[in-house]
Protein backbone atom coordinates (compact mmCIF):
# COMPACT_ATOMS: atom_id res chain seq x y z
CA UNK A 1 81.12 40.92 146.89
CA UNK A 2 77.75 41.61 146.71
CA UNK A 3 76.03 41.60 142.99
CA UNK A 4 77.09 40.11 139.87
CA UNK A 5 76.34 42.21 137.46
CA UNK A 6 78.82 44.21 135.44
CA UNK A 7 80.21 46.84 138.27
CA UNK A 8 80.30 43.35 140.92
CA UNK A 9 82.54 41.45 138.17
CA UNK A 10 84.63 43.94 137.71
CA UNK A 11 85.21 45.01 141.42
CA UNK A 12 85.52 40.90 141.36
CA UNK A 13 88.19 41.08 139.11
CA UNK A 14 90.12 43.59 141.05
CA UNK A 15 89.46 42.04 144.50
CA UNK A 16 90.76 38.89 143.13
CA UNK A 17 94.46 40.58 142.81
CA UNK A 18 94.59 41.46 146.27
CA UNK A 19 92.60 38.78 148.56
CA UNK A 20 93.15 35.07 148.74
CA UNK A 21 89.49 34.48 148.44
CA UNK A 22 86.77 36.52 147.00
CA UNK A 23 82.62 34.98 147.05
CA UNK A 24 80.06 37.13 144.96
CA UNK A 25 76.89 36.98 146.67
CA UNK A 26 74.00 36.63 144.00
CA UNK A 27 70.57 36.32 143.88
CA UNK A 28 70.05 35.15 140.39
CA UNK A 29 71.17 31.74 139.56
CA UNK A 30 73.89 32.44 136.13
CA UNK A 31 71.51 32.72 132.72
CA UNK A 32 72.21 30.42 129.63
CA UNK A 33 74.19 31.85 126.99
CA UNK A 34 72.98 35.22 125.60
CA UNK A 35 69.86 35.25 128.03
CA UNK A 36 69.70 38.61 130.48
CA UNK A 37 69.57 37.83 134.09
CA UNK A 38 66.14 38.25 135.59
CA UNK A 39 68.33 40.74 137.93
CA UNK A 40 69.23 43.07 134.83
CA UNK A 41 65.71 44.21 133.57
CA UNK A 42 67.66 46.80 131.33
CA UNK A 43 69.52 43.75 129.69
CA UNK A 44 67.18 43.39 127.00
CA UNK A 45 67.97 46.68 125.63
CA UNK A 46 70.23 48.70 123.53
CA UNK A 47 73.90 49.21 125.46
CA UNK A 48 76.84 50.72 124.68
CA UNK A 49 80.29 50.39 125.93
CA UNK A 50 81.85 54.54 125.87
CA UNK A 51 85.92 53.93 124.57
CA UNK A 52 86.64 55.09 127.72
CA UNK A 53 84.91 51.90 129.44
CA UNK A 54 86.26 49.85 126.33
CA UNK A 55 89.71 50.49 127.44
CA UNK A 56 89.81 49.67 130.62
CA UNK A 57 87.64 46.40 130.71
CA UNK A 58 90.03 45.08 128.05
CA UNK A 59 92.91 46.04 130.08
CA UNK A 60 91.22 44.28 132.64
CA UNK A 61 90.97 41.30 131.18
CA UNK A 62 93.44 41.10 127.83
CA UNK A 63 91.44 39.05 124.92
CA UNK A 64 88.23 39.73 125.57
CA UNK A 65 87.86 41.57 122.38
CA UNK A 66 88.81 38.92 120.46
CA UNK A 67 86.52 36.47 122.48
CA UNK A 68 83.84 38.11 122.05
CA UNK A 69 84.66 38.97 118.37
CA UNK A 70 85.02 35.62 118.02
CA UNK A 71 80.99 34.88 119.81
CA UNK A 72 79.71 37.31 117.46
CA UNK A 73 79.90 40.61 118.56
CA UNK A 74 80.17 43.47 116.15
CA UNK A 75 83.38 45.25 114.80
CA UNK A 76 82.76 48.57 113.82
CA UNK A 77 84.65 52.00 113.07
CA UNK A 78 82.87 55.23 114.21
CA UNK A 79 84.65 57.23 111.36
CA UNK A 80 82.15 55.57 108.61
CA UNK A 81 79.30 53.23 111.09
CA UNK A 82 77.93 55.44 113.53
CA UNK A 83 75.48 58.25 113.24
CA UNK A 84 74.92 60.30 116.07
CA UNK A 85 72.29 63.37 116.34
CA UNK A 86 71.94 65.19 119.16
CA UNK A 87 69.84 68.06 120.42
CA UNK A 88 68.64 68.12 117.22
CA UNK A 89 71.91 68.26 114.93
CA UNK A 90 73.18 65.61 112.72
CA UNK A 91 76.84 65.32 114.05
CA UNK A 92 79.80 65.02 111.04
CA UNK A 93 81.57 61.28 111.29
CA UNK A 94 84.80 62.10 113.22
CA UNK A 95 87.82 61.82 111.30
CA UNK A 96 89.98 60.24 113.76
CA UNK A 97 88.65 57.14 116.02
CA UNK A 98 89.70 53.63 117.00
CA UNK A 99 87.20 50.50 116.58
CA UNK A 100 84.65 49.57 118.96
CA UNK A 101 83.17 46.11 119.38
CA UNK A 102 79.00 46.20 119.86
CA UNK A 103 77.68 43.37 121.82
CA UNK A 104 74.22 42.64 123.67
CA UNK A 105 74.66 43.20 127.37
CA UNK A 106 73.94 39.53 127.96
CA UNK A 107 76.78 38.18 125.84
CA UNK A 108 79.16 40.99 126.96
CA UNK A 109 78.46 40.37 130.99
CA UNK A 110 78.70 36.53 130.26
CA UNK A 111 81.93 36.70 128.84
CA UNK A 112 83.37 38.80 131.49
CA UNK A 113 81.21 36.44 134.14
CA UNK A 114 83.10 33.78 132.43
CA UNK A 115 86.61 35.45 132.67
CA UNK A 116 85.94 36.09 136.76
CA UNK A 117 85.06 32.93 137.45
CA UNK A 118 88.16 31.35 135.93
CA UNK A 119 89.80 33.56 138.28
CA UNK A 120 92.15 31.81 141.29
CA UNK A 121 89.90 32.51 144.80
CA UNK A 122 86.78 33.40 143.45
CA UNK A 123 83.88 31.50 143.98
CA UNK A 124 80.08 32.27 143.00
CA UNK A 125 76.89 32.46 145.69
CA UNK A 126 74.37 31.91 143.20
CA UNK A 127 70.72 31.87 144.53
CA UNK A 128 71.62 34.58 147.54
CA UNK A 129 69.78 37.53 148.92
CA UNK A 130 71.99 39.49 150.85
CA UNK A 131 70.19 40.37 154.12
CA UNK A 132 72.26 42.72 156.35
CA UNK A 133 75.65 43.32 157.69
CA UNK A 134 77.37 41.60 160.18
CA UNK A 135 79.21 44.31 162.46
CA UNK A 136 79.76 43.62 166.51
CA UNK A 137 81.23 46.98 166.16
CA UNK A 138 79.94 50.08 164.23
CA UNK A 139 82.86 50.67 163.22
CA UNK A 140 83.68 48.01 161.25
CA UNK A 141 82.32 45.39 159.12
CA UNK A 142 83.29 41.97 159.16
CA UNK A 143 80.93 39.84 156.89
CA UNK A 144 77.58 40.19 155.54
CA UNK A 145 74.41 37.55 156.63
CA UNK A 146 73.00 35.71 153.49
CA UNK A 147 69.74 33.52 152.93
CA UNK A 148 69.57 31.10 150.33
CA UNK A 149 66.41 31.36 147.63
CA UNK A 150 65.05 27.47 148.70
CA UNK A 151 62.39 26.93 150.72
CA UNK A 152 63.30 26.13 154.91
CA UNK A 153 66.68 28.46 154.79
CA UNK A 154 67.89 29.97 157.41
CA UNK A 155 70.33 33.28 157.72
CA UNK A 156 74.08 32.19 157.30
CA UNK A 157 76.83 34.45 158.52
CA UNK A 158 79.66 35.07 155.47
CA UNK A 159 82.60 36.63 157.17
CA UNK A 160 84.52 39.18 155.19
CA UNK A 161 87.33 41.07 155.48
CA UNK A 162 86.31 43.63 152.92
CA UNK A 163 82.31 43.73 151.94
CA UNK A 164 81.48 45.31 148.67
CA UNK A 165 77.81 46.50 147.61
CA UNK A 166 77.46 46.19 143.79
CA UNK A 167 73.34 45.50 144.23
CA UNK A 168 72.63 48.22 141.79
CA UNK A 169 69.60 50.61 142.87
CA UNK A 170 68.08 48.62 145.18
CA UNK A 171 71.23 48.13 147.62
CA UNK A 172 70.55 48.55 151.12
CA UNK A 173 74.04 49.77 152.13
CA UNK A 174 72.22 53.17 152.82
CA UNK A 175 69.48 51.42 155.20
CA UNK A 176 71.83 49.27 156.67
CA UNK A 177 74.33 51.87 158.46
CA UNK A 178 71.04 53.80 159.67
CA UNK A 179 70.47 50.82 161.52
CA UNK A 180 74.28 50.67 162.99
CA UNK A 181 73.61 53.99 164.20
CA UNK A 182 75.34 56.31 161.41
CA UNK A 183 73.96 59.16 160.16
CA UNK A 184 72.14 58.89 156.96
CA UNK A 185 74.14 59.36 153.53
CA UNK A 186 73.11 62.72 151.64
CA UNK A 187 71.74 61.80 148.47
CA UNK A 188 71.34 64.12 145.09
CA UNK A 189 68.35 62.79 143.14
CA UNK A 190 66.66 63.93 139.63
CA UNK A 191 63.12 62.27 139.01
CA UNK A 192 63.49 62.02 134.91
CA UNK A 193 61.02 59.12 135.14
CA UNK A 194 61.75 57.63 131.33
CA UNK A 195 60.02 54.74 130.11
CA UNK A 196 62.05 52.61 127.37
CA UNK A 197 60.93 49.94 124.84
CA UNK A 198 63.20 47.89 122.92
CA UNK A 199 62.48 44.79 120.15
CA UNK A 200 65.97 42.92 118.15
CA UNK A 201 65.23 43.00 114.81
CA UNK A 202 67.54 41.83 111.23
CA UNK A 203 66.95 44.67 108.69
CA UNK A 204 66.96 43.78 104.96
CA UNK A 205 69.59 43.67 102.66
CA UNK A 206 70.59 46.81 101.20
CA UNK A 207 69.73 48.74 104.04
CA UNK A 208 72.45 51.30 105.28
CA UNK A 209 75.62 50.65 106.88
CA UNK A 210 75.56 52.16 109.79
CA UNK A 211 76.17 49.84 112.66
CA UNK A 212 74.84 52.57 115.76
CA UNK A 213 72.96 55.41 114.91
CA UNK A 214 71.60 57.18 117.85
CA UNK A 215 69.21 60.20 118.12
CA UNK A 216 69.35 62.02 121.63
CA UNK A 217 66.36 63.81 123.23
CA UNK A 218 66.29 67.32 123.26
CA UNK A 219 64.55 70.92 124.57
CA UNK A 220 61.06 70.24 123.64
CA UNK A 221 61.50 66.79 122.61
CA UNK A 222 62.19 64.40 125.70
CA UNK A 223 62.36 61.17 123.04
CA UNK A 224 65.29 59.37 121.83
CA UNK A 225 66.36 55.77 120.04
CA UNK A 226 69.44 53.63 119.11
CA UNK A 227 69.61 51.38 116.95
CA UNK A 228 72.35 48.97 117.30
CA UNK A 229 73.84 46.09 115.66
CA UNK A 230 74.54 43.29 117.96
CA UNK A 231 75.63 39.79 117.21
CA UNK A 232 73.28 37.11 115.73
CA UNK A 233 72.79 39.58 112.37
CA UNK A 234 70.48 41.35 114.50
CA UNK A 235 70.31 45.34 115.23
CA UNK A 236 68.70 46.19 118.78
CA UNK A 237 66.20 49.15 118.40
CA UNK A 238 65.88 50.67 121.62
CA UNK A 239 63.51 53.77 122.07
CA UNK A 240 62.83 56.11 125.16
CA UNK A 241 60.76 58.64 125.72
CA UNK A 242 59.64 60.48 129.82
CA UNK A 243 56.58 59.26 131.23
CA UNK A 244 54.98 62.26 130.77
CA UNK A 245 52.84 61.73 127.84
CA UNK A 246 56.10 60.33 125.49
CA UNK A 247 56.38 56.71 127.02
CA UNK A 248 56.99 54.62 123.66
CA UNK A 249 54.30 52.48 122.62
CA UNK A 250 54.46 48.84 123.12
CA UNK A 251 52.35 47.92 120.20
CA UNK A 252 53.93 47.28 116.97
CA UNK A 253 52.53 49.69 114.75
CA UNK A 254 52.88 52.36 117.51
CA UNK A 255 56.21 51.66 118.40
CA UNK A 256 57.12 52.40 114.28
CA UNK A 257 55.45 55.01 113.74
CA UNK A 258 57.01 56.23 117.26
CA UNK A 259 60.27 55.33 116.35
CA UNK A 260 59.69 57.19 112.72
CA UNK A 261 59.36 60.36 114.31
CA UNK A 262 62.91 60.42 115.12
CA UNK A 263 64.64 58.67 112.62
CA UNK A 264 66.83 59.94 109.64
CA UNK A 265 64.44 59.00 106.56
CA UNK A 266 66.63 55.94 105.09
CA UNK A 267 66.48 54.16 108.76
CA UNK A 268 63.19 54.50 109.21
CA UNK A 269 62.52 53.15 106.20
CA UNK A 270 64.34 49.86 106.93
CA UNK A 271 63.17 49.60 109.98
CA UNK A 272 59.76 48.98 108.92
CA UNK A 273 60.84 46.48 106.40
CA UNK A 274 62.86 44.79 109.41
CA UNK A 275 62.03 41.32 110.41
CA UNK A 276 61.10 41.56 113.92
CA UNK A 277 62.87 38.50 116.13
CA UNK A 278 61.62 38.84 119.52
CA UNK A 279 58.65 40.49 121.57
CA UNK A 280 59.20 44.06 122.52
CA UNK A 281 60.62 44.29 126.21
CA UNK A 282 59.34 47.54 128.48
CA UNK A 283 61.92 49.38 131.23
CA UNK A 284 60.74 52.36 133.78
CA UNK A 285 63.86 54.33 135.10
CA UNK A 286 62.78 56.77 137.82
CA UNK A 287 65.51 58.83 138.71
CA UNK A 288 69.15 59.99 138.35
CA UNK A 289 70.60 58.99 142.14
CA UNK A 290 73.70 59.30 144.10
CA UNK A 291 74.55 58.58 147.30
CA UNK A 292 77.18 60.38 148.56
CA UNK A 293 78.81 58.10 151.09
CA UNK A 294 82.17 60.66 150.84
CA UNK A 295 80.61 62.98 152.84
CA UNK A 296 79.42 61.16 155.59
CA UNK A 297 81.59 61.68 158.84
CA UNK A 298 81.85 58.32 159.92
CA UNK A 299 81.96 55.33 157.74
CA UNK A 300 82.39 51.89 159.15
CA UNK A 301 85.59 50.31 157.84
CA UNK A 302 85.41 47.07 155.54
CA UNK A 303 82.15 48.36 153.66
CA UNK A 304 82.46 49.54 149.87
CA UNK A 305 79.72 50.66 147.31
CA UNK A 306 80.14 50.35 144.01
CA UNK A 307 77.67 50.57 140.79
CA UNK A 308 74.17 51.43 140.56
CA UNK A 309 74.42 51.43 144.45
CA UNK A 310 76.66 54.17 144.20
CA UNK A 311 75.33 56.28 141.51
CA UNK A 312 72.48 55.87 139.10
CA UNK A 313 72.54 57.74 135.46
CA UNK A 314 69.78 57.68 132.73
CA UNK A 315 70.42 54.92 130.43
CA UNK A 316 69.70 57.04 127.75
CA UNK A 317 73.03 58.34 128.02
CA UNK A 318 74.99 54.87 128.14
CA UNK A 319 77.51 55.82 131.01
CA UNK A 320 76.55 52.71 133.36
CA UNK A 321 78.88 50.00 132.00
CA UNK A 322 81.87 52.75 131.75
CA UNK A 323 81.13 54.16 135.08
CA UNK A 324 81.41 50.90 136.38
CA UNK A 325 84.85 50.13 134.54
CA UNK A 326 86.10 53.80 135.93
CA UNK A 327 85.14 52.38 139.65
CA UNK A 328 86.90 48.92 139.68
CA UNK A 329 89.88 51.63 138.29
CA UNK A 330 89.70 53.38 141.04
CA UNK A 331 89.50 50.06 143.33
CA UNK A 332 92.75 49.06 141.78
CA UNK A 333 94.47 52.24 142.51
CA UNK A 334 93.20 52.44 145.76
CA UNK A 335 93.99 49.04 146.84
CA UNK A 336 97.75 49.38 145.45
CA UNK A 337 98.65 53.26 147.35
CA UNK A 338 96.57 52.03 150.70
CA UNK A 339 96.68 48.24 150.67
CA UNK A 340 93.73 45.76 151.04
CA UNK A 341 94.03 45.71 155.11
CA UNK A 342 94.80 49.47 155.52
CA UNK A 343 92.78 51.58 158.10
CA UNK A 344 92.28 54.54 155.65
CA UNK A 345 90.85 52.12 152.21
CA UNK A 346 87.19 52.84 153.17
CA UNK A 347 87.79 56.34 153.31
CA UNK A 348 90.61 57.00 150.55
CA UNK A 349 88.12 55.11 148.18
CA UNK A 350 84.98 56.63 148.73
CA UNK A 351 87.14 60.36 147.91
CA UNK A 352 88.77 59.17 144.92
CA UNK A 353 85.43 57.88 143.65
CA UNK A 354 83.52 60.87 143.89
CA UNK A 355 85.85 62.69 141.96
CA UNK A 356 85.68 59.99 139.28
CA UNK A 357 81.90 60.57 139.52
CA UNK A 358 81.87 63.93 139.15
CA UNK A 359 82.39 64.67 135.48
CA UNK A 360 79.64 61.72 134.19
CA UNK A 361 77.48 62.99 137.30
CA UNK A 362 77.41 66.59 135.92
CA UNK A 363 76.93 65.98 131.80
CA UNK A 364 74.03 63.30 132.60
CA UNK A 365 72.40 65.87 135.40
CA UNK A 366 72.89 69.14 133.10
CA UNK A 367 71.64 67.07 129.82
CA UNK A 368 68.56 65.78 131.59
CA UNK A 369 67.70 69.65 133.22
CA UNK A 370 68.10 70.73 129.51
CA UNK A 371 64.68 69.30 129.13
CA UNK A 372 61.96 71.73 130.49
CA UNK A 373 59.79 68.24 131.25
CA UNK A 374 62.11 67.40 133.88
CA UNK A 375 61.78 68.63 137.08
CA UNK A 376 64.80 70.64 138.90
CA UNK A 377 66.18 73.39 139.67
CA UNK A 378 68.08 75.16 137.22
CA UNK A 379 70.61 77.82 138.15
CA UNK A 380 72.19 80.52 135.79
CA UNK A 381 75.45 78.05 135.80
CA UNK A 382 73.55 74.71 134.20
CA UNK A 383 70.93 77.73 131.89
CA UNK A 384 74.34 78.69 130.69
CA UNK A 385 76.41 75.56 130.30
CA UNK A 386 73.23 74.00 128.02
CA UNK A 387 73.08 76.56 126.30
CA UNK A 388 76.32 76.79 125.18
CA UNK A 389 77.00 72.43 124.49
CA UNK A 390 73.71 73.52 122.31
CA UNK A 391 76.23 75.74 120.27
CA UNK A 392 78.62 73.39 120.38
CA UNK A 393 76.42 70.37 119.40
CA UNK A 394 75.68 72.89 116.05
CA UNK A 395 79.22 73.11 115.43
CA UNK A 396 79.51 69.47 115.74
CA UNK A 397 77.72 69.04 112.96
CA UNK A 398 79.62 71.36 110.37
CA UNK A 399 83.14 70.49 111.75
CA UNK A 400 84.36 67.46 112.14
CA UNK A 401 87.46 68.09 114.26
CA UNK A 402 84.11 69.88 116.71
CA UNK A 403 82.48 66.88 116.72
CA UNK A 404 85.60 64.71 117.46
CA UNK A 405 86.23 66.87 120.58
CA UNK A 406 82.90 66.44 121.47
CA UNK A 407 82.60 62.37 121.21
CA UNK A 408 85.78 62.39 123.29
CA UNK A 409 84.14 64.09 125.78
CA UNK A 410 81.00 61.91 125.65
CA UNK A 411 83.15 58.86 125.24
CA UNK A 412 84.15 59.96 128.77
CA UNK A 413 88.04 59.81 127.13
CA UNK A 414 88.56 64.10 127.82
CA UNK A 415 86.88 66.11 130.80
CA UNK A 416 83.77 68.57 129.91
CA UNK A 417 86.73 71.32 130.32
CA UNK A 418 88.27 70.58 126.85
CA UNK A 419 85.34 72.04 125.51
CA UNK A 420 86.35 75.58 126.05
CA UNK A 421 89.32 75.63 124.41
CA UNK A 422 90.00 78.41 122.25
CA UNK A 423 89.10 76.62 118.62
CA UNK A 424 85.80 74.92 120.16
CA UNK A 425 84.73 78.91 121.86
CA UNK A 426 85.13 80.07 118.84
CA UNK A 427 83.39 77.35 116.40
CA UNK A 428 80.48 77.37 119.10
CA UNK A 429 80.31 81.42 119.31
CA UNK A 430 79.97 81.45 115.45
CA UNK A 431 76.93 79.20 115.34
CA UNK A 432 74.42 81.27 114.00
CA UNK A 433 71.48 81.65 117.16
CA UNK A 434 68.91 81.43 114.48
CA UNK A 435 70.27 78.29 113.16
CA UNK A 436 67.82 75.18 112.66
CA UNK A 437 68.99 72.15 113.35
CA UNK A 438 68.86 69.34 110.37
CA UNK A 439 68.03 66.19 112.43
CA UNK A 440 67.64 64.40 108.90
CA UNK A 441 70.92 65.15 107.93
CA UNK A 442 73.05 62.09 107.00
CA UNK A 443 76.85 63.52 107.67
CA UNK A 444 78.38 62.53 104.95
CA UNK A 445 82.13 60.43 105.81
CA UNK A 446 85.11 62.79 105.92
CA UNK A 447 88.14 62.48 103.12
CA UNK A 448 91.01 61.67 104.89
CA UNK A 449 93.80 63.99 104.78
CA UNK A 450 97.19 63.14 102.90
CA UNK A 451 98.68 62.49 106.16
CA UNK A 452 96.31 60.37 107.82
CA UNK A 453 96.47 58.28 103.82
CA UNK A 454 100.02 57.90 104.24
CA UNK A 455 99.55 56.77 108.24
């Protein structure tokens, strides 16, 4: 296993059902508690775990919610806790949703860091850069060649049965079967180039209760902010904007008054009476990327990809982590229909993968071409589709049981396809076109029904 972060643990986890022994190649030595990994630039900033994602990690590995209740993360319930506005419309609370926990991504991966390395077989290569592949035979791979980070090492051969890329974007899995003699992987790629900033802070008391409240960018306004609350007291403001003349300000005036351009009034306001804890940390993303390693003729057997080295999304849209979790469930399955020694894993994986891909693929893609500042081509299909998840994003915020559709879909829990069902057509075709969004708005909680009283 190449890669520790959170798609390498989990793959980890998985691997460690099905192999006697399972080493995770690393180059970062393990951070102290709640520190990111030098590894995970994006650490220090705002993350969230989609209920999709949240459901299979903790069937992964049962109790983690309570552990990491029990470190500090958050508890919080969507119905009353999160605000959500997007393309411009302030979305009603859904009536119907389970808990989430809210955690920083450097006490999340630690705990499940923790959990894999408690694991029978597996043992940690801290201090590792991964340096090529060790295949005799094009055909297959049978280890990877490491060099330690101290001063005077020399290239080590680590056979493997099974090698796994979880390196995030700057795997060389692509580079490294050019060099075997395979033909290069196609590749879809989106330059969105967005810029993020991000600073903890502990608002004052009295300030509202939301625990998330995230404002998406939009047609005309490429910017967009979360504000989370993470363990520690602490809420994590995270704000993005494109390079392209909205890169967040790293000064701390500028990044208020930035961050008060977007901001429902009341948040805003307790923002600036916030105590800040921390220095404000910068990110560059450049690109949505995917390599498409399904397509590719021949693949040499033994060789995975999983992660970031797979397939890159904005942040912005918070599909990473749950991505990840859908991959290591589609390792499992593989593993159990083709076994781990099986002639056909490489290529049974890498198909059943891109069809997990797809749906996240095509929202993140078709939300990021909804902004004329991004480059791309835009065909009558995606001028269409955005045009229409405006509608429904307007009907989302008049109708609740809209805007709990919607969340499922961008909780990754129901496919895009659920959205044209009769009773979401028709909220979305009554939208008025003239309609002006209310970014402002504060939904205000729903009443619950007699029926969802009496439970």
């Amino acid at each position: 296993m190449l890669g520790a972060g959170m798609a390498g643990l989990l793959a980890a986890r998985v691997l460690a059902g099905a192999y006697e022994q399972v080493t995770i190649v690393e180059r970062d030595t393990a951070p102290g508690p709640g520190r990111a990994r030098r590894g995970v630039p994006q650490g220090r900033h705002a993350h969230m775990l989609l209920p999709r994602g949240q459901e299979i990690l903790h069937g992964l590995f049962p109790g983690l919610e309570s552990e990491l209740v029990e470190a500090g993360a958050v508890v919080a319930d969507p119905r009353t806790e999160h605000r959500f506005t997007l393309g411009g419309h302030a979305l009603r609370r859904v009536p119907r949703s389970d808990r989430v926990v809210q955690a920083s991504r450097p006490l999340l991966e630690g705990a499940v860091r923790d959990r894999v390395r408690a694991l029978d077989g597996v043992a940690f290569a801290d201090g590792c850069d991964a340096v090529g592949l060790v295949a005799p035979d094009p055909r297959r791979v049978t280890g990877v060649r490491i060099m330690r980070r101290v001063p005077g090492s020399a290239e080590e051969e680590l056979p493997a049965d099974l090698v796994v890329d979880a390196t995030g974007r700057s795997g060389r899995t692509r580079l490294w079967l050019e060099s075997l003699g395979h033909d290069p992987a196609p590749r879809e790629e989106i330059k969105v180039g967005v810029a993020y900033a991000s600073r903890p802070v502990r608002l004052p008391l009295g300030s509202p209760p939301d625990k998330a409240v995230v404002v998406g960018p939009g047609p005309g306004r490429p910017r967009g902010m979360a504000l989370i609350a993470i363990e520690g007291d602490r809420h994590l403001l995270t704000l993005a904007g494109l390079d392209r003349g909205h890169r967040p300000p790293t000064d701390p005036e500028g990044f208020l008054d930035y961050m008060a351009g977007m901001a429902p009034p009341d948040v805003a306001e307790a923002v600036r009476a916030a105590e800040p804890l921390g220095e404000i940390a910068t990110h560059r993303y450049p690109s949505d990327l995917r390599h498409r390693y399904e397509r590719l003729r021949r693949f040499p057997a033994g060789l995975l990809v999983t992660g970031d080295a797979l397939c890159s999304f904005n942040p912005i849209y918070a599909q990473g982590m749950t991505v990840a979790c859908l991959e290591a469930q589609v390792l499992a399955r593989t593993l159990d229909t083709a076994g781990a020694g099986a002639r056909g894993l490489t290529r049974r994986y890498f198909r059943e993968v891109g069809k997990a891909l797809d749906d996240p693929w095509r929202m993140a893609v078709a939300a990021d071409l909804s902004m004329p500042e991004v480059p791309g081509r835009r065909g009558a299909i995606v001028r269409l589709l955005n045009a229409y998840v405006g509608r429904v994003q307007a009907a989302a915020a008049r109708d609740p049981e809209i805007a709990g559709r919607l969340m499922r879909v961008i909780g990754l829990l129901d496919p895009p396809s659920t959205l044209m069902r009769p009773s979401v057509l028709a909220a979305a075709c009554a939208v008025r076109r003239s309609a002006d969004p209310s970014p402002h708005a504060t939904p205000r909680p729903e009443t619950p029904s007699a029926q969802e009283v009496r439970g």
